[in-house]
Protein backbone atom coordinates (compact mmCIF):
# COMPACT_ATOMS: atom_id res chain seq x y z
CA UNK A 1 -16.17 -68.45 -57.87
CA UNK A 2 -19.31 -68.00 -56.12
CA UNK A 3 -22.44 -65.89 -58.36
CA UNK A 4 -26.19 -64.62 -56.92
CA UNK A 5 -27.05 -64.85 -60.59
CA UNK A 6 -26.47 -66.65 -63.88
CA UNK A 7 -22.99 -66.34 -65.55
CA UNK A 8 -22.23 -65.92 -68.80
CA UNK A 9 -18.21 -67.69 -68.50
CA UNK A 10 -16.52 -66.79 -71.87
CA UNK A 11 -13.99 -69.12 -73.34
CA UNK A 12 -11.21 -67.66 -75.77
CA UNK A 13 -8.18 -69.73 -77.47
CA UNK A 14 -5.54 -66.90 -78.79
CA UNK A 15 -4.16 -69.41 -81.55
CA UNK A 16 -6.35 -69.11 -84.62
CA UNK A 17 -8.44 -71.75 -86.36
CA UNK A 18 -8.51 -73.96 -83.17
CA UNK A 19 -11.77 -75.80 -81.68
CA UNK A 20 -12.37 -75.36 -77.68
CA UNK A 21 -14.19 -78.62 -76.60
CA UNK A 22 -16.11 -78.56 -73.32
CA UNK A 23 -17.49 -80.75 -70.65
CA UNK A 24 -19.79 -80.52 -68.22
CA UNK A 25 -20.53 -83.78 -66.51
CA UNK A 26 -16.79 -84.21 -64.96
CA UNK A 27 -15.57 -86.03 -67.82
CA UNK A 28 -11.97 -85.42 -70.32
CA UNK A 29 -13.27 -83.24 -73.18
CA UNK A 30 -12.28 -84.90 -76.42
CA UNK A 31 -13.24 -84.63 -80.10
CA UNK A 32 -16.42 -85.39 -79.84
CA UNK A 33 -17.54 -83.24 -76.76
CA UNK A 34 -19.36 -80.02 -77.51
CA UNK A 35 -17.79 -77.46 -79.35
CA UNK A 36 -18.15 -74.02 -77.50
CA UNK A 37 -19.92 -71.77 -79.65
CA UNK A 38 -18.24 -69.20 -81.71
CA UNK A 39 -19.62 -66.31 -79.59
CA UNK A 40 -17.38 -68.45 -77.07
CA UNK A 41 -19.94 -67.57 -74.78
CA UNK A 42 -21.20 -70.49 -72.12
CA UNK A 43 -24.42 -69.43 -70.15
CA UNK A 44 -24.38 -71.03 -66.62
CA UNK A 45 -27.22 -71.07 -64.33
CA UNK A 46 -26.58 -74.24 -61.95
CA UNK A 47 -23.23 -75.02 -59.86
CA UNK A 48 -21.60 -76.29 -63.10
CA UNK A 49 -17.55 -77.40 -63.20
CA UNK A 50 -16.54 -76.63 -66.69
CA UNK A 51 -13.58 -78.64 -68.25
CA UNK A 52 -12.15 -77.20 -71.59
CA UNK A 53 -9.33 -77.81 -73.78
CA UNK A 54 -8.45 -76.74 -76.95
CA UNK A 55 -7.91 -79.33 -80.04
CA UNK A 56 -5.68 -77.96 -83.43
CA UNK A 57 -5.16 -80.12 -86.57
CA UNK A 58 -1.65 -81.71 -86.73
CA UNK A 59 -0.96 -80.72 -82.69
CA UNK A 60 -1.70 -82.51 -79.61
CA UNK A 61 -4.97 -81.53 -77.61
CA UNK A 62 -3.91 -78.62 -75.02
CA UNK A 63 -4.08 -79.26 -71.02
CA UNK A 64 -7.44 -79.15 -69.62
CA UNK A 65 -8.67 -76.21 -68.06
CA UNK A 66 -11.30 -76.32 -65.44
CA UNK A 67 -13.47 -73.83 -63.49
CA UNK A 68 -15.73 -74.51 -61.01
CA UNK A 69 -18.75 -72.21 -60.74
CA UNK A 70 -21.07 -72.10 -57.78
CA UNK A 71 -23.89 -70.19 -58.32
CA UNK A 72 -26.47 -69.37 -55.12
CA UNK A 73 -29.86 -67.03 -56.08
């Protein structure tokens, strides 16, 4: 979407004691990207595309979700 102002983008996995691993740069979030908080709150105040996934011991990492965010003050 397109924001006047900073967002605050909120990122949520509905399976418990999962990790949501994010990316900012364009790259495939992996193990070692950054972990989204536990607030799961992201502040964005740039034109940022955000590329989550969620990782679970013993499963497969989930598809990647991404958002693009444009944000014009």
């Amino acid at each position: 979407g397109t924001f006047t102002t900073d967002v605050t983008l909120v990122i949520t996995s509905p399976m418990a004691g999962t990790t949501i691993r994010y990316t900012l740069d364009g790259s495939t979030p992996d193990e070692l990207s950054p972990e989204v908080p536990a607030t799961g709150e992201l502040l964005l105040n740039s034109t940022t595309t955000v590329r989550a996934r969620v990782f679970a011991p013993g499963r497969k990492p989930s598809a990647i979700t991404v958002g693009t965010y444009v944000i014009q003050p």
